[in-house]
Protein backbone atom coordinates (compact mmCIF):
# COMPACT_ATOMS: atom_id res chain seq x y z
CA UNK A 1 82.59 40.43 56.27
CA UNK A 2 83.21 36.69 57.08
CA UNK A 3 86.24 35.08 54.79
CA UNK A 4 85.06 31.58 53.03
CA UNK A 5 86.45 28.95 54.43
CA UNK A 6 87.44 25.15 53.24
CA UNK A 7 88.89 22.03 55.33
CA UNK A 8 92.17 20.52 53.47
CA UNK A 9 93.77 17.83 55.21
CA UNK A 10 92.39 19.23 58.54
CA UNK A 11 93.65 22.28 58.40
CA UNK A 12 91.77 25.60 57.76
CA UNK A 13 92.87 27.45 54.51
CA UNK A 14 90.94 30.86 53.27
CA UNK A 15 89.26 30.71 50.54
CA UNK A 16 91.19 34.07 48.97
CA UNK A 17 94.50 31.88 49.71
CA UNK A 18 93.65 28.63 47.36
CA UNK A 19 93.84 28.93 43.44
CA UNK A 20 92.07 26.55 40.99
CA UNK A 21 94.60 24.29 39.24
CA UNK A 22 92.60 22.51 36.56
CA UNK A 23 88.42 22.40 36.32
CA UNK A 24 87.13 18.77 35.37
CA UNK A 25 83.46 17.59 34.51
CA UNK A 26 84.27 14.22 35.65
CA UNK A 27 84.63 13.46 39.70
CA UNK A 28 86.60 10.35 39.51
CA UNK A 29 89.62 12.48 37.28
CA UNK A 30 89.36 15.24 39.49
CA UNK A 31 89.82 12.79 42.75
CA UNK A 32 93.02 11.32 40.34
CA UNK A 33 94.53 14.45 39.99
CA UNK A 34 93.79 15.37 43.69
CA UNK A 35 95.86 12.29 44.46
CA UNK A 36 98.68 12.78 42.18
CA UNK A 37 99.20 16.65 44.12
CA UNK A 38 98.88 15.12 47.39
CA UNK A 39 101.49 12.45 46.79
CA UNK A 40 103.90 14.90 45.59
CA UNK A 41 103.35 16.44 48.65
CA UNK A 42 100.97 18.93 47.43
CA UNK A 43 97.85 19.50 50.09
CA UNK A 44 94.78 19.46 47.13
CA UNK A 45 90.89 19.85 47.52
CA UNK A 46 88.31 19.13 45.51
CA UNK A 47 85.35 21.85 44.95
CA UNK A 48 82.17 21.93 43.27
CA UNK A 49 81.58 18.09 43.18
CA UNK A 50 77.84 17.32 43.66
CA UNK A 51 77.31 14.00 44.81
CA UNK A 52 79.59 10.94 44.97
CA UNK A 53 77.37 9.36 42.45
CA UNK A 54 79.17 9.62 38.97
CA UNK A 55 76.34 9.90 37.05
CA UNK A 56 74.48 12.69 39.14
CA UNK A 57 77.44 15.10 38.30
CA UNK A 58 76.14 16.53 35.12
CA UNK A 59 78.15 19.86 35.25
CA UNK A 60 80.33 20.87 32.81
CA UNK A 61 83.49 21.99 34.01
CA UNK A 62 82.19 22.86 37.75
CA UNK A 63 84.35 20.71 39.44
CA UNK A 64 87.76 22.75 40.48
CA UNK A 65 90.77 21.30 41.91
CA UNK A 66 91.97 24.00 44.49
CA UNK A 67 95.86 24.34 45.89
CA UNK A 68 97.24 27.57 48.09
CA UNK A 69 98.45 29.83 46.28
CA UNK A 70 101.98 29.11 46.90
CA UNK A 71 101.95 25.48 45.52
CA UNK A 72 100.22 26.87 42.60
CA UNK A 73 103.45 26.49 40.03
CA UNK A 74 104.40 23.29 41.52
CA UNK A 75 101.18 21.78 41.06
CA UNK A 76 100.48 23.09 37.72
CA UNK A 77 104.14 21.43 36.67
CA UNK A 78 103.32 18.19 38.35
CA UNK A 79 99.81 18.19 36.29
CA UNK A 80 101.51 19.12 32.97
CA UNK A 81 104.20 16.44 33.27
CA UNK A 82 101.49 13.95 34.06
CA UNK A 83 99.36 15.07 30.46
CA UNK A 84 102.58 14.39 28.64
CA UNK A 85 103.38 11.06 30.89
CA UNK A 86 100.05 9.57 29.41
């Protein structure tokens, strides 16, 4: 059995080894929040995004914002004081 596999930052992560940090319906906060983790030195992805046109992303909650496991706490910190920053 083959493991999933995703590209983040050009580096190959399994899929068993990333954890969702936050779910979003809309692409442009999810891309945000991507951002915010990578600039604290967080490596981020994006996941279930459909198309890069706004309005064709209809899903509710699909769109997952993926970390390794490791940077899990960190990143869920970083998130939280951002909530409370706004």
């Amino acid at each position: 059995m083959q493991s999933k596999t995703a590209h983040i930052n050009f580096k190959v992560c399994v899929m068993d080894d990333l954890k969702t940090v936050a779910t979003f319906s809309d692409p442009m906060l999810a891309s945000i929040a991507e951002g915010l983790l990578k600039s604290n030195g967080i490596e981020a992805g994006v996941f279930g995004e459909v198309s890069s046109y706004p309005s064709f992303n209809v899903a509710e909650q699909n769109i997952e914002l993926k970390v390794n496991a490791e940077d899990y706490e960190s990143a869920l910190s970083i998130l939280a004081a951002s909530d409370k920053a706004e």
